[in-house]
PDB file of N, CA and C in Angstrom:
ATOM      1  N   UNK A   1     103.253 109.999 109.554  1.00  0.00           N
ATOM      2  CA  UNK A   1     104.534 110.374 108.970  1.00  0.00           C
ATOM      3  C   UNK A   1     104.420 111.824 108.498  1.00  0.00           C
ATOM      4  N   UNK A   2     105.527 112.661 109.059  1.00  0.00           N
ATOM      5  CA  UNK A   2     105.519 113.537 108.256  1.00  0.00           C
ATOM      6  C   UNK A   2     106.109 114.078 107.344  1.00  0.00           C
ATOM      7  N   UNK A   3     105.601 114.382 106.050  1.00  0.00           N
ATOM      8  CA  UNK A   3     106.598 114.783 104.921  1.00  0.00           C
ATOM      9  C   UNK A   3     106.888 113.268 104.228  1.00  0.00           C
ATOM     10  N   UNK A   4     107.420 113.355 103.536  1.00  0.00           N
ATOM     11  CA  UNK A   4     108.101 112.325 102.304  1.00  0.00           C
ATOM     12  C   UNK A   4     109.054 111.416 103.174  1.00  0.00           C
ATOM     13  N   UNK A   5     108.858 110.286 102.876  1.00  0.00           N
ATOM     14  CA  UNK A   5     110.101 109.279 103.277  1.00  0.00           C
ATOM     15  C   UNK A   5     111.266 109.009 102.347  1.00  0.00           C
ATOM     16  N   UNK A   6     112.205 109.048 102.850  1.00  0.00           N
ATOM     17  CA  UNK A   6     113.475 108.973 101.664  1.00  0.00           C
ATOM     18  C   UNK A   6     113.991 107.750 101.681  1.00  0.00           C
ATOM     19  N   UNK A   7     114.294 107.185 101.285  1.00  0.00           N
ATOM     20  CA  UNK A   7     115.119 105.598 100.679  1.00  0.00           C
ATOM     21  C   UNK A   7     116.161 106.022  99.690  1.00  0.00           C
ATOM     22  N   UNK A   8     117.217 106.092  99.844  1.00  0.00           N
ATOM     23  CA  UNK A   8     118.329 105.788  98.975  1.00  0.00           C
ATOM     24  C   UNK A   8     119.035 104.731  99.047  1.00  0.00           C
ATOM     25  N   UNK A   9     119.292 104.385  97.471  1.00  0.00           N
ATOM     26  CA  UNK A   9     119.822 102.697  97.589  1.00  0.00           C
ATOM     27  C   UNK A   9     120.690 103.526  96.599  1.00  0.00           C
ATOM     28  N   UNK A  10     121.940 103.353  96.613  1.00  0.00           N
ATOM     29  CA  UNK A  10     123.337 103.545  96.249  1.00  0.00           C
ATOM     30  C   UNK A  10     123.991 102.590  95.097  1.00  0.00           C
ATOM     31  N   UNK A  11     123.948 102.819  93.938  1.00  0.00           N
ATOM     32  CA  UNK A  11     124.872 102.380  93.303  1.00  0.00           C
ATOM     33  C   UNK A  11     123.500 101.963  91.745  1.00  0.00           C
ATOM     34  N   UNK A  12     124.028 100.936  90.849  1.00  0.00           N
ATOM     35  CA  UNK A  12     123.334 101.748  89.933  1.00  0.00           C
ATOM     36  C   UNK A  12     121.795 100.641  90.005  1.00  0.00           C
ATOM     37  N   UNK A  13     120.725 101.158  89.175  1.00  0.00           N
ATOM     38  CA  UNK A  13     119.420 100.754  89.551  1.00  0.00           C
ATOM     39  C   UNK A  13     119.680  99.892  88.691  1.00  0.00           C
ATOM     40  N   UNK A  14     118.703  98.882  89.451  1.00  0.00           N
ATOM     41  CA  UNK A  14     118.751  97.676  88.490  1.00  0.00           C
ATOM     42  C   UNK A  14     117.249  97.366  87.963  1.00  0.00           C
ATOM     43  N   UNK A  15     116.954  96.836  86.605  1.00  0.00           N
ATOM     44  CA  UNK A  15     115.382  96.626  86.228  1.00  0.00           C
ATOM     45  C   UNK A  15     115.404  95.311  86.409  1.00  0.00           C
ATOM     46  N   UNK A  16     113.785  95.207  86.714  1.00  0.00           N
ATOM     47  CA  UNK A  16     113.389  93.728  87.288  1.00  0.00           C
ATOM     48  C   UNK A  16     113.630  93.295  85.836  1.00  0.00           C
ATOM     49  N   UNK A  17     114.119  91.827  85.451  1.00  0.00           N
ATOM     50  CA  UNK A  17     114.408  90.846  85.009  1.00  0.00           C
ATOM     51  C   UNK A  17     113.414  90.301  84.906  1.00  0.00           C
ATOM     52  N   UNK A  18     113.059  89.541  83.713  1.00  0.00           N
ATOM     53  CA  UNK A  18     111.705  88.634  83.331  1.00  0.00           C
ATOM     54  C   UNK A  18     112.563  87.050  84.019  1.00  0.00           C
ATOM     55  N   UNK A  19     111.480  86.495  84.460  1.00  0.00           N
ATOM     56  CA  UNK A  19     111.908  85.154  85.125  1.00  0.00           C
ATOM     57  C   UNK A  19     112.323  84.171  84.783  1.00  0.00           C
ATOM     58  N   UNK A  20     112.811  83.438  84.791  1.00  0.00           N
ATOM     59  CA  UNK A  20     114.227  82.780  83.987  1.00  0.00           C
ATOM     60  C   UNK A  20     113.472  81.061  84.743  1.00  0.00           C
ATOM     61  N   UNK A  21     113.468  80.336  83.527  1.00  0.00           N
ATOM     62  CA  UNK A  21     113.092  78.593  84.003  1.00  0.00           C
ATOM     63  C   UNK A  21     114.358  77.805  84.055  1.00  0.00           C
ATOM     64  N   UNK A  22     113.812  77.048  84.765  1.00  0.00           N
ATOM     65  CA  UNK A  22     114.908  75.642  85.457  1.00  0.00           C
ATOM     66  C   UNK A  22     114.189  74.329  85.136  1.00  0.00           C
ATOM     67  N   UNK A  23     114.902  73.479  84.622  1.00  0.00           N
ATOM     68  CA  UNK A  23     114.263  72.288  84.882  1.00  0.00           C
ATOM     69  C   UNK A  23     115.264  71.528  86.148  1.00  0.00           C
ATOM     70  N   UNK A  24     114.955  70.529  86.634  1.00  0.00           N
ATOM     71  CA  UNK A  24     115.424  69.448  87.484  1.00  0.00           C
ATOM     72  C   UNK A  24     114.903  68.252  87.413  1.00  0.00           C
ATOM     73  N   UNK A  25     115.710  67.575  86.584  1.00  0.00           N
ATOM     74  CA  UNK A  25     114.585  66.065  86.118  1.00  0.00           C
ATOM     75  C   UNK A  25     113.383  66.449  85.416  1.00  0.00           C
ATOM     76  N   UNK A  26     112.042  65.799  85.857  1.00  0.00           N
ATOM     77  CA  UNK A  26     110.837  66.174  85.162  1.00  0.00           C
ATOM     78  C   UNK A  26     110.207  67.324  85.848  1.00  0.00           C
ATOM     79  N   UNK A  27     110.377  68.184  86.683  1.00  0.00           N
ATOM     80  CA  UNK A  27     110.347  69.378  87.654  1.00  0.00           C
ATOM     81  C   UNK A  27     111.264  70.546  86.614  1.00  0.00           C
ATOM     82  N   UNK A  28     110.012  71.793  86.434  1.00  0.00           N
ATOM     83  CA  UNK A  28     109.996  72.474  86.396  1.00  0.00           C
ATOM     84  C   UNK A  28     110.506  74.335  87.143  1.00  0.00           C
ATOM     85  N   UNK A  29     111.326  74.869  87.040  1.00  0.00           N
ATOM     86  CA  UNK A  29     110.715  75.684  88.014  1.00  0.00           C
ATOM     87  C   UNK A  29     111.548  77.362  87.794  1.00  0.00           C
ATOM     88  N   UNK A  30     110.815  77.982  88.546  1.00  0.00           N
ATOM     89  CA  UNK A  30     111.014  79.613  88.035  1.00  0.00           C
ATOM     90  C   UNK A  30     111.364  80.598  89.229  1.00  0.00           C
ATOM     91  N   UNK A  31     112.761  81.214  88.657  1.00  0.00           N
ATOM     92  CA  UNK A  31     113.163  81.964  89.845  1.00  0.00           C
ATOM     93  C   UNK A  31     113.342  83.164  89.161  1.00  0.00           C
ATOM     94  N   UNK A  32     113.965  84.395  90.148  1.00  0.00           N
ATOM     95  CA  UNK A  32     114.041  85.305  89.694  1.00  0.00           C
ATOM     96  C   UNK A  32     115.658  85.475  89.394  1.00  0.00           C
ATOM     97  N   UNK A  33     115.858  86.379  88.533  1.00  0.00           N
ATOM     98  CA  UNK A  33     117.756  86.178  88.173  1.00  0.00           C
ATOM     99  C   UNK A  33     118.357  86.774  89.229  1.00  0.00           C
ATOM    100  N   UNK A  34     119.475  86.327  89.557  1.00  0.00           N
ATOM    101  CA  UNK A  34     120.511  86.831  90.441  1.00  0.00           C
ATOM    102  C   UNK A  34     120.287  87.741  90.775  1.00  0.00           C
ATOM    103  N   UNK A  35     120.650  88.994  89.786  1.00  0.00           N
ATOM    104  CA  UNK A  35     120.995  90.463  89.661  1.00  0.00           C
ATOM    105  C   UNK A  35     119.938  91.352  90.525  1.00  0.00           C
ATOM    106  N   UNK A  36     118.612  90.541  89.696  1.00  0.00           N
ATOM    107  CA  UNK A  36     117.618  91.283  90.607  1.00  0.00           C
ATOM    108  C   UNK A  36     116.907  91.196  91.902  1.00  0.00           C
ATOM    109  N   UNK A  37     117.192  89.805  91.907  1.00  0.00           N
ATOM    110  CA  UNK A  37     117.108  89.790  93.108  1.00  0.00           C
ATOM    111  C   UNK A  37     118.116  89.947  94.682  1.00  0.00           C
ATOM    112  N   UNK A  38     119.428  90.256  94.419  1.00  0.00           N
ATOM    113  CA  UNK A  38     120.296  91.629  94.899  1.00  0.00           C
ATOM    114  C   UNK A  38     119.551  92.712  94.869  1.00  0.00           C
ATOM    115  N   UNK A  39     119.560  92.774  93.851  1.00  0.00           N
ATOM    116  CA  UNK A  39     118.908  94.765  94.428  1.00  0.00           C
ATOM    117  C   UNK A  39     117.728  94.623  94.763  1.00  0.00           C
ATOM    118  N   UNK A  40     117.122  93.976  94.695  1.00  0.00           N
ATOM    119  CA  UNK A  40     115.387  93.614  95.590  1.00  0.00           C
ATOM    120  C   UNK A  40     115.759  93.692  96.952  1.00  0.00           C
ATOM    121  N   UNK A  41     116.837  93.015  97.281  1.00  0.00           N
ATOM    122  CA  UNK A  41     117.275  92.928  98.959  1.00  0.00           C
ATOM    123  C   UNK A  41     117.933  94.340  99.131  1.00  0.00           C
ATOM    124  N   UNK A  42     118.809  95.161  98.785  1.00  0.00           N
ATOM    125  CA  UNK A  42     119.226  96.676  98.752  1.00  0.00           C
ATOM    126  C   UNK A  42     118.400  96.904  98.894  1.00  0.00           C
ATOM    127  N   UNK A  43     117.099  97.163  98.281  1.00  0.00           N
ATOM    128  CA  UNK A  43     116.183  97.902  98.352  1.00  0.00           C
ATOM    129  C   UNK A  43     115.413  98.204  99.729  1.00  0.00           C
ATOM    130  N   UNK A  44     115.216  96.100 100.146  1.00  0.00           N
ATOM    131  CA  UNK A  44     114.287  96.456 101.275  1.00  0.00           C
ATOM    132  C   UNK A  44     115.127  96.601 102.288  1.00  0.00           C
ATOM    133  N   UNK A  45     116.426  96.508 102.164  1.00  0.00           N
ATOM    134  CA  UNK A  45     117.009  96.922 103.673  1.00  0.00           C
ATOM    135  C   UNK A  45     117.502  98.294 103.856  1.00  0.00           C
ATOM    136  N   UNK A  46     117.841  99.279 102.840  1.00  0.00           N
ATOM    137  CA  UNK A  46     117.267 100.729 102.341  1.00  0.00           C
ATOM    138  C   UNK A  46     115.376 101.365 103.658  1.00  0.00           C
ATOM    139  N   UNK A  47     114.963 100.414 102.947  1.00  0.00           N
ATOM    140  CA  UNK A  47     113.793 100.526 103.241  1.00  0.00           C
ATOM    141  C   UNK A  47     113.299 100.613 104.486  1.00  0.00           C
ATOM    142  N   UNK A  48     114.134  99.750 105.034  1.00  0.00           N
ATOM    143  CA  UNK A  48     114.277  99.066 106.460  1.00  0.00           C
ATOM    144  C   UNK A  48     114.789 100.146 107.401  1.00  0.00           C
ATOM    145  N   UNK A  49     115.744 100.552 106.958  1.00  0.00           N
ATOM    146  CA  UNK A  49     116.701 101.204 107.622  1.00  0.00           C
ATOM    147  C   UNK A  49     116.099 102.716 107.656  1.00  0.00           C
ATOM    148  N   UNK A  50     115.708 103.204 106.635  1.00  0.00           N
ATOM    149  CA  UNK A  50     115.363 104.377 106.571  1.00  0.00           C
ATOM    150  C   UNK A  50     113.674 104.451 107.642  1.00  0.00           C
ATOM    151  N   UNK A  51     112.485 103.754 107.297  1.00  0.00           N
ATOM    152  CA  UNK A  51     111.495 103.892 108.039  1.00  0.00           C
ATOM    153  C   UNK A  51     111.848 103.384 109.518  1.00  0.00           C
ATOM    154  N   UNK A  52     112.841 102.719 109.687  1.00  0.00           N
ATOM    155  CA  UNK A  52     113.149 102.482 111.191  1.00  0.00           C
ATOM    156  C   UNK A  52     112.032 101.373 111.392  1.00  0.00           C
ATOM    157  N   UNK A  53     111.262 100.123 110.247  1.00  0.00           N
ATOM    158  CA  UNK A  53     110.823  99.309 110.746  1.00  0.00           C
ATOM    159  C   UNK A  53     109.224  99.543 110.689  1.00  0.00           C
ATOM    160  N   UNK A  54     109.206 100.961 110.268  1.00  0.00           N
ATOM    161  CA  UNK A  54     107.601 100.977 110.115  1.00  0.00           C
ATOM    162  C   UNK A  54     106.889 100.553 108.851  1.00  0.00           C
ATOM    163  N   UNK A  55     105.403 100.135 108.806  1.00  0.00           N
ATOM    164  CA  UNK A  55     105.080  99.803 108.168  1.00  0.00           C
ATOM    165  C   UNK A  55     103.397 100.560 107.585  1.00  0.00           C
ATOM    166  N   UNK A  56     103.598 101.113 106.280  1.00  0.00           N
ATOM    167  CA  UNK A  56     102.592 101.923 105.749  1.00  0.00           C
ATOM    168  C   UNK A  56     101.372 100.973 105.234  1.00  0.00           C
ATOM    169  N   UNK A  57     100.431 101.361 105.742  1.00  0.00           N
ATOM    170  CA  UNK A  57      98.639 100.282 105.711  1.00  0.00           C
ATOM    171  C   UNK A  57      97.925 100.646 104.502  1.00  0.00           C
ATOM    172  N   UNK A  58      97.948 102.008 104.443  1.00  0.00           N
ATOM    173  CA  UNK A  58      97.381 102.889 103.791  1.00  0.00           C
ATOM    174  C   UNK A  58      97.371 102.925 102.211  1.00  0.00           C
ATOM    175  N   UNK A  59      97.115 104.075 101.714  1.00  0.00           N
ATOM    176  CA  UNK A  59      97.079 104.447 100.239  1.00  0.00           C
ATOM    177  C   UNK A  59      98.701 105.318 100.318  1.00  0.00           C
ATOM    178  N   UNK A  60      99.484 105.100  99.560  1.00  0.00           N
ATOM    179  CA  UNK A  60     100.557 105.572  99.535  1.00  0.00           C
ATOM    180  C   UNK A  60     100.868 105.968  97.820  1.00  0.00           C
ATOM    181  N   UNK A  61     101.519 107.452  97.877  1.00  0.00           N
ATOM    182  CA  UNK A  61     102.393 108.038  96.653  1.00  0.00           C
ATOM    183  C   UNK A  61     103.881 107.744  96.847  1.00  0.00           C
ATOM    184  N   UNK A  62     104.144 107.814  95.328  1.00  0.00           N
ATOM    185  CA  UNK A  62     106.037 106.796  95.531  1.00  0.00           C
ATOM    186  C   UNK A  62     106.155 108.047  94.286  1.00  0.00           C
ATOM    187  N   UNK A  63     107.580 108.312  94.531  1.00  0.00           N
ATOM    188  CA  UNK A  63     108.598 109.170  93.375  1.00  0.00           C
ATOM    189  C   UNK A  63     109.856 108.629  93.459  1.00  0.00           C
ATOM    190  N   UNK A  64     109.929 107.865  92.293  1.00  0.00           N
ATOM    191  CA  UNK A  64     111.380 107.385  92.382  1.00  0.00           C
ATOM    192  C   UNK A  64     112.182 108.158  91.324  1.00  0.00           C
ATOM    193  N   UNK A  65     113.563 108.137  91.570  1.00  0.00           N
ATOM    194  CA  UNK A  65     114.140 109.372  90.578  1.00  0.00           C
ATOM    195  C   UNK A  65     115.750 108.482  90.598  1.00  0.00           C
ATOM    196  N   UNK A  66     115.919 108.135  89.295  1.00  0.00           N
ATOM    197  CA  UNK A  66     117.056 107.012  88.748  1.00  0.00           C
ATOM    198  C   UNK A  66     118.423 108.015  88.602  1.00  0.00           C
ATOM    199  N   UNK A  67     119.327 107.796  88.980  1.00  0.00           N
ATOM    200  CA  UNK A  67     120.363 108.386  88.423  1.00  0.00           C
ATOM    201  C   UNK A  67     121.663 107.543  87.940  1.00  0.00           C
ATOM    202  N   UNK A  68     121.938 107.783  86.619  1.00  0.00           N
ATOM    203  CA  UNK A  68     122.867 106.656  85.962  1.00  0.00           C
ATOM    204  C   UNK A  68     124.137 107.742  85.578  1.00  0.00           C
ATOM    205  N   UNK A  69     124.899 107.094  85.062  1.00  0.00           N
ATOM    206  CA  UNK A  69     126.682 107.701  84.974  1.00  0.00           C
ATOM    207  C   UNK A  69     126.485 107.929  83.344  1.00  0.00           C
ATOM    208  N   UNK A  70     126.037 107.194  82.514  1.00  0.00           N
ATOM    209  CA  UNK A  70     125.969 107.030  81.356  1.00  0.00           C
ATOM    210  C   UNK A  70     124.425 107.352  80.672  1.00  0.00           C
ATOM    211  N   UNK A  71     124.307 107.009  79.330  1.00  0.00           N
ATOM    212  CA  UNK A  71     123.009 106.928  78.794  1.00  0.00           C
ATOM    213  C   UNK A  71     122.737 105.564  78.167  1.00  0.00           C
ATOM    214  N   UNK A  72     122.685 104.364  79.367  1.00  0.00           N
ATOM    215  CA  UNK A  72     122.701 103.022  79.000  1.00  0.00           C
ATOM    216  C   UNK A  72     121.683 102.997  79.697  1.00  0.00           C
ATOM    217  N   UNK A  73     120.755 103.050  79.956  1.00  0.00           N
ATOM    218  CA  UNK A  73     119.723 102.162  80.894  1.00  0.00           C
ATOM    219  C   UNK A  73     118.433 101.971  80.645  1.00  0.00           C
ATOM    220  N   UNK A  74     117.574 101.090  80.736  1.00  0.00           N
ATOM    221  CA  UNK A  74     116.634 100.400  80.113  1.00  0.00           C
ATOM    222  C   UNK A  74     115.100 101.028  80.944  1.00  0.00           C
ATOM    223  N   UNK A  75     113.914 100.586  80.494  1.00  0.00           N
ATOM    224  CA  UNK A  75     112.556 100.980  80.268  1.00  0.00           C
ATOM    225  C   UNK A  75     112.127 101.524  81.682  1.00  0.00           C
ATOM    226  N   UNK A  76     111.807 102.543  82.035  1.00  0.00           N
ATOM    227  CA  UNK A  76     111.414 102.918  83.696  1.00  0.00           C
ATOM    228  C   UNK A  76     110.301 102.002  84.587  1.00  0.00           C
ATOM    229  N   UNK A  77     109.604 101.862  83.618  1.00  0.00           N
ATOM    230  CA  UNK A  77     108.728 100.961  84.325  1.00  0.00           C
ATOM    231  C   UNK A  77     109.428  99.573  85.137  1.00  0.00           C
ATOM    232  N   UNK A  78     110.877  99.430  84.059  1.00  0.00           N
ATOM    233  CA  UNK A  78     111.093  98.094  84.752  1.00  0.00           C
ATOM    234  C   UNK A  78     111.842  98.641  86.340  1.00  0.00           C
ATOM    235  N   UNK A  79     112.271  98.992  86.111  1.00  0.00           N
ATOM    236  CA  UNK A  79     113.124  99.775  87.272  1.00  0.00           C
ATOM    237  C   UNK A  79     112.154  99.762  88.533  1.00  0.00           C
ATOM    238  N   UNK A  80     110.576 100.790  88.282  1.00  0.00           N
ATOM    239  CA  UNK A  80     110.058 100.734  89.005  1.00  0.00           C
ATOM    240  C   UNK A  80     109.926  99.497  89.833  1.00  0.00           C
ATOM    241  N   UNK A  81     109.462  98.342  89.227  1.00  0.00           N
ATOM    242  CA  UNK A  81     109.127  97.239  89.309  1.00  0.00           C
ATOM    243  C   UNK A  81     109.760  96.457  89.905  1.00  0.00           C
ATOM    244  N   UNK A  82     111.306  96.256  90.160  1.00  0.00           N
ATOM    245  CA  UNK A  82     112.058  96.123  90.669  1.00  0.00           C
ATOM    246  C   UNK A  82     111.663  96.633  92.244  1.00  0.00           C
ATOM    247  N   UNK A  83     111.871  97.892  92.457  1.00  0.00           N
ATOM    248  CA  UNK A  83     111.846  99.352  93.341  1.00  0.00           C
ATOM    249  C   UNK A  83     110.697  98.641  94.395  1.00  0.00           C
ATOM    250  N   UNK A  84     109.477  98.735  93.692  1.00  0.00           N
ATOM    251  CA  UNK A  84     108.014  98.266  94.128  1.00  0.00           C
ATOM    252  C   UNK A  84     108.467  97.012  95.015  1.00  0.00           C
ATOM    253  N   UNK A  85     108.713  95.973  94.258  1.00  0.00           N
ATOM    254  CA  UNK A  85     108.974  94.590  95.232  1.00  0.00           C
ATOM    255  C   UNK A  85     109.847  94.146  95.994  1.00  0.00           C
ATOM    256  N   UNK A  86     111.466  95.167  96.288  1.00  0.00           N
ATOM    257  CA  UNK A  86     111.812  95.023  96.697  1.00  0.00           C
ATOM    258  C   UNK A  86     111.300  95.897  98.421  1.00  0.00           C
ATOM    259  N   UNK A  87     110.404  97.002  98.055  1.00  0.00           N
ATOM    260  CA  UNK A  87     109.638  97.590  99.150  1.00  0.00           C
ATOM    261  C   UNK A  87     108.569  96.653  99.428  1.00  0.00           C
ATOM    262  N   UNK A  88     107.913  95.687  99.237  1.00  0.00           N
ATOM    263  CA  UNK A  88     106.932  95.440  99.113  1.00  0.00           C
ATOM    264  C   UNK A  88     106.940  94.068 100.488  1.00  0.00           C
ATOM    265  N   UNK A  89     106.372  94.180 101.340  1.00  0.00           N
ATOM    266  CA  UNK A  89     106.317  93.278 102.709  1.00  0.00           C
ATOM    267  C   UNK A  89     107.566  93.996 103.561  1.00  0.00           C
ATOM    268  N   UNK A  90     108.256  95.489 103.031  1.00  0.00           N
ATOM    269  CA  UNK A  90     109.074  95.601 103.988  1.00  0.00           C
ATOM    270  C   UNK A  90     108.078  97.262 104.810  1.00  0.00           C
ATOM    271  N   UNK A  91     108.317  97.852 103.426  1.00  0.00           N
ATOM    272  CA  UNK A  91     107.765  99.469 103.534  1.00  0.00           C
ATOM    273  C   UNK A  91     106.310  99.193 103.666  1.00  0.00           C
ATOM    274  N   UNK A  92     105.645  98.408 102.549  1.00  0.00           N
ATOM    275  CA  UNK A  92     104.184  98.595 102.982  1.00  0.00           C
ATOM    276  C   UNK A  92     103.821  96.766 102.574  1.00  0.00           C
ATOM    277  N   UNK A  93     102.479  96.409 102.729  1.00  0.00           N
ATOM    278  CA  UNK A  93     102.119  95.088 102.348  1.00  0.00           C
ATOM    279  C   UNK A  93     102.550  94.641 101.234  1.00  0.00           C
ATOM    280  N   UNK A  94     101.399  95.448  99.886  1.00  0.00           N
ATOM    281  CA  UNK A  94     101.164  94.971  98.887  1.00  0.00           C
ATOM    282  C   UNK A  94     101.531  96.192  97.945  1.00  0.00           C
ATOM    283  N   UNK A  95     102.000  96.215  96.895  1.00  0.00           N
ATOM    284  CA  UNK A  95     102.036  97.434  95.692  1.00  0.00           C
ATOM    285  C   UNK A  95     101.010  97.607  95.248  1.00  0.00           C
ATOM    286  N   UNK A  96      99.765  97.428  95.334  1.00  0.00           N
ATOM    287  CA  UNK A  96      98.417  97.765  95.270  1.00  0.00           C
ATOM    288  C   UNK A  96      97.888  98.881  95.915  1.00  0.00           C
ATOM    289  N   UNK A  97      98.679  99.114  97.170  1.00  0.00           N
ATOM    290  CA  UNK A  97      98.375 100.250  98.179  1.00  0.00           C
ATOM    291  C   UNK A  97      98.775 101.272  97.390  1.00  0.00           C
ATOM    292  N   UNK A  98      99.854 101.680  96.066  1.00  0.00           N
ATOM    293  CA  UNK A  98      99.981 102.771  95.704  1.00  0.00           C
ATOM    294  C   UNK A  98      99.261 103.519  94.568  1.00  0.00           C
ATOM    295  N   UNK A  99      99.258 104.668  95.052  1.00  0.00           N
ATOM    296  CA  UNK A  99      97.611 105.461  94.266  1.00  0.00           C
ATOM    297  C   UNK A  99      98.318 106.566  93.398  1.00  0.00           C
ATOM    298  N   UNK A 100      99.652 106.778  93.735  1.00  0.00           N
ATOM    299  CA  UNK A 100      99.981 107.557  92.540  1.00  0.00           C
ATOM    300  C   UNK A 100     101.630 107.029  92.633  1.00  0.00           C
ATOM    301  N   UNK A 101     102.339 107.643  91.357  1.00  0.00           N
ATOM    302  CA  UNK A 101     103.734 107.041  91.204  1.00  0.00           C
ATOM    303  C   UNK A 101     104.619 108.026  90.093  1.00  0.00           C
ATOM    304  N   UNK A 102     105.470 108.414  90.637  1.00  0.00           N
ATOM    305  CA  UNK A 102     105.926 108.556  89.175  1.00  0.00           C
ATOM    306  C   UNK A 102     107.315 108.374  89.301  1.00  0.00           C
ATOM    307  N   UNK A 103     108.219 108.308  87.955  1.00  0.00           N
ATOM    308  CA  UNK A 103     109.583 107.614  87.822  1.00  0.00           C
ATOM    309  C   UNK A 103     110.196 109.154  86.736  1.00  0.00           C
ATOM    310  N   UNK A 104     111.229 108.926  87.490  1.00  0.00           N
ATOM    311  CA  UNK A 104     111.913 109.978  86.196  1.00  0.00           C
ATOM    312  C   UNK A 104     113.611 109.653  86.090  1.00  0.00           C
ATOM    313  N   UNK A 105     114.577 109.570  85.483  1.00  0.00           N
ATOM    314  CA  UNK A 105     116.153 109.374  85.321  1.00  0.00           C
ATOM    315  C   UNK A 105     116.779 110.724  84.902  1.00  0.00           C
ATOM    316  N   UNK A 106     117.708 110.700  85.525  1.00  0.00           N
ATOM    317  CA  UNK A 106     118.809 111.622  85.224  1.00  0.00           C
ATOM    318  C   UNK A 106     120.079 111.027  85.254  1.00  0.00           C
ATOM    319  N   UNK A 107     121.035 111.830  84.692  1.00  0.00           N
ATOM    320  CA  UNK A 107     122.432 111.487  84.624  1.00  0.00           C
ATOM    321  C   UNK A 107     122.821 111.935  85.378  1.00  0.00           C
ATOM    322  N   UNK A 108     124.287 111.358  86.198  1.00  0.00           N
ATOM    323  CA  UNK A 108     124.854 111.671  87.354  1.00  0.00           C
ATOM    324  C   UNK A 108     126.059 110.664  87.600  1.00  0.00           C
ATOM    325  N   UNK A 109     127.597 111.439  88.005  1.00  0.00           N
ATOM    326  CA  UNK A 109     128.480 110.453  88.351  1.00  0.00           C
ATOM    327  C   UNK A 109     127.890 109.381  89.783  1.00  0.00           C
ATOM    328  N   UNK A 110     127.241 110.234  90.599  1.00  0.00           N
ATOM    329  CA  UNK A 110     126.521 109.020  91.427  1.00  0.00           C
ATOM    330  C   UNK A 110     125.979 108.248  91.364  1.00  0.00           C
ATOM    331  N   UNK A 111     125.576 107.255  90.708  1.00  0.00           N
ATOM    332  CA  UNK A 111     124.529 106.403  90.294  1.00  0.00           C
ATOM    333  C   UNK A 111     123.518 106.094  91.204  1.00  0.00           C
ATOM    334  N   UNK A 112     122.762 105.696  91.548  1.00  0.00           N
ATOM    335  CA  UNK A 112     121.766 105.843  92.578  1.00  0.00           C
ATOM    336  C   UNK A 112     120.035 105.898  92.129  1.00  0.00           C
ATOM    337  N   UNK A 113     119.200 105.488  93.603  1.00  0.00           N
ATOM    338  CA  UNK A 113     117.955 105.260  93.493  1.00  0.00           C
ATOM    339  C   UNK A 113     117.416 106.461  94.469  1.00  0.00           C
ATOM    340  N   UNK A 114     116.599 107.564  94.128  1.00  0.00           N
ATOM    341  CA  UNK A 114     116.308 107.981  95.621  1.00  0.00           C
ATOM    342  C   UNK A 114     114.351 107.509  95.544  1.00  0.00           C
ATOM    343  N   UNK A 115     114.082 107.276  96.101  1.00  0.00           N
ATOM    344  CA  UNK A 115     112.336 106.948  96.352  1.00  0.00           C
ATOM    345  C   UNK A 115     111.900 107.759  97.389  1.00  0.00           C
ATOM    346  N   UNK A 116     110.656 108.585  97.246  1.00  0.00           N
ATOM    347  CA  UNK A 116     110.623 109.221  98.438  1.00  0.00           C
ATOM    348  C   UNK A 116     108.629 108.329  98.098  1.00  0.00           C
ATOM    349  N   UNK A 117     108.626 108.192  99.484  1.00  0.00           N
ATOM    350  CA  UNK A 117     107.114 107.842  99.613  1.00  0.00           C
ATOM    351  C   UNK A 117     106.470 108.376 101.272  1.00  0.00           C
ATOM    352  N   UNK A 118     104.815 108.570 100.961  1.00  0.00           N
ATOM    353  CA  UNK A 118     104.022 108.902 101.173  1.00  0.00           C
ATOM    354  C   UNK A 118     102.766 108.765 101.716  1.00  0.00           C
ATOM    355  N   UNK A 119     102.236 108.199 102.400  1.00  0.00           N
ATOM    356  CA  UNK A 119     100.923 108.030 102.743  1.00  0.00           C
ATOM    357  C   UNK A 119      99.939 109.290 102.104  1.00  0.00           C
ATOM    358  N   UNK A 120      98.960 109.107 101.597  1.00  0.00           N
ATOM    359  CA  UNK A 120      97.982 109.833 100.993  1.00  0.00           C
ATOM    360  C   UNK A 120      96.958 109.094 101.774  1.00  0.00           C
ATOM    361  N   UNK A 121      95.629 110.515 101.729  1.00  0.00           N
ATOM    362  CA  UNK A 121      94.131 110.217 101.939  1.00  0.00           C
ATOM    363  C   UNK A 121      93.162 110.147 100.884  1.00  0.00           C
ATOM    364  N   UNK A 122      92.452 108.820 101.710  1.00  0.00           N
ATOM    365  CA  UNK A 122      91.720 107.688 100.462  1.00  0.00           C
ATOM    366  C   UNK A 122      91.047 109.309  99.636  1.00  0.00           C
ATOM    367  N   UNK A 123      90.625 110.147  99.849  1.00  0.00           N
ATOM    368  CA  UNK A 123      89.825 111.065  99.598  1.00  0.00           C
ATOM    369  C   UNK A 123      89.986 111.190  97.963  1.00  0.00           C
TER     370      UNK A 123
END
C-alpha cells in the first residue's frame, strides 16, 4: 500500500457501549447495544469499500480524527474502540496488529469519522 488508507464513515461517531445483559428463562446472555453495533457495520463497510477488499497481515498505524457539530461527545478511547472492531476481520485480523494509534476530535458542521491507516515495519 501506498501512503495512508482513508476510511470515512459519515455522520456522527459513535462510542462503543459497555454490554448490556439479557436473561431468557434461566439463560443468560450478552449482546452488544443497538447503536453500536450500527456503526460497527458503517464502519466495516467504509472499510470495505475503501481498501477494495484488501486485507492488512502486518503491524499497522491507525489515526482516527472525530468530528462532531457540538461539544457533546464522550471519552476517545471509546470511540476508538468502537472504530477498532468495527475494522477488525474486515481491514485487518485482529486489533493487536496495531503498533501505534492516535485519536484526536474536532468540531465541525460535518460530523464524521476519517481513519487513515497504515502498514508499518516490524523494525
Amino acid at each position: 500500500m501506498v501512503g495512508p488508507l482513508k476510511i470515512v464513515i459519515p455522520g456522527r461517531p459513535v462510542p462503543k457501549e459497555r454490554p448490556r445483559l439479557s436473561a431468557a428463562g434461566r439463560k443468560m446472555y450478552i449482546y452488544t447495544p443497538q447503536e453500536t453495533s450500527k456503526f460497527e457495520k458503517q464502519v466495516a463497510l467504509a472499510a470495505l469499500t475503501a481498501a477494495n477488499g484488501k486485507v492488512l497481515f502486518g503491524d499497522i498505524a491507525i489515526s482516527i480524527k472525530l468530528y462532531f457539530s457540538d461539544k457533546r461527545f464522550g471519552d476517545l478511547d471509546n470511540y476508538a474502540k468502537s472504530i477498532l472492531d468495527g475494522l477488525q476481520g474486515t481491514l485487518f485480523e485482529n486489533d493487536k496488529q496495531v503498533a501505534r494509534m492516535s485519536v484526536e476530535r474536532y468540531i465541525d458542521k460535518n460530523e464524521r469519522a476519517e481513519v487513515y491507516v497504515e502498514e508499518v515495519s516490524d523494525e
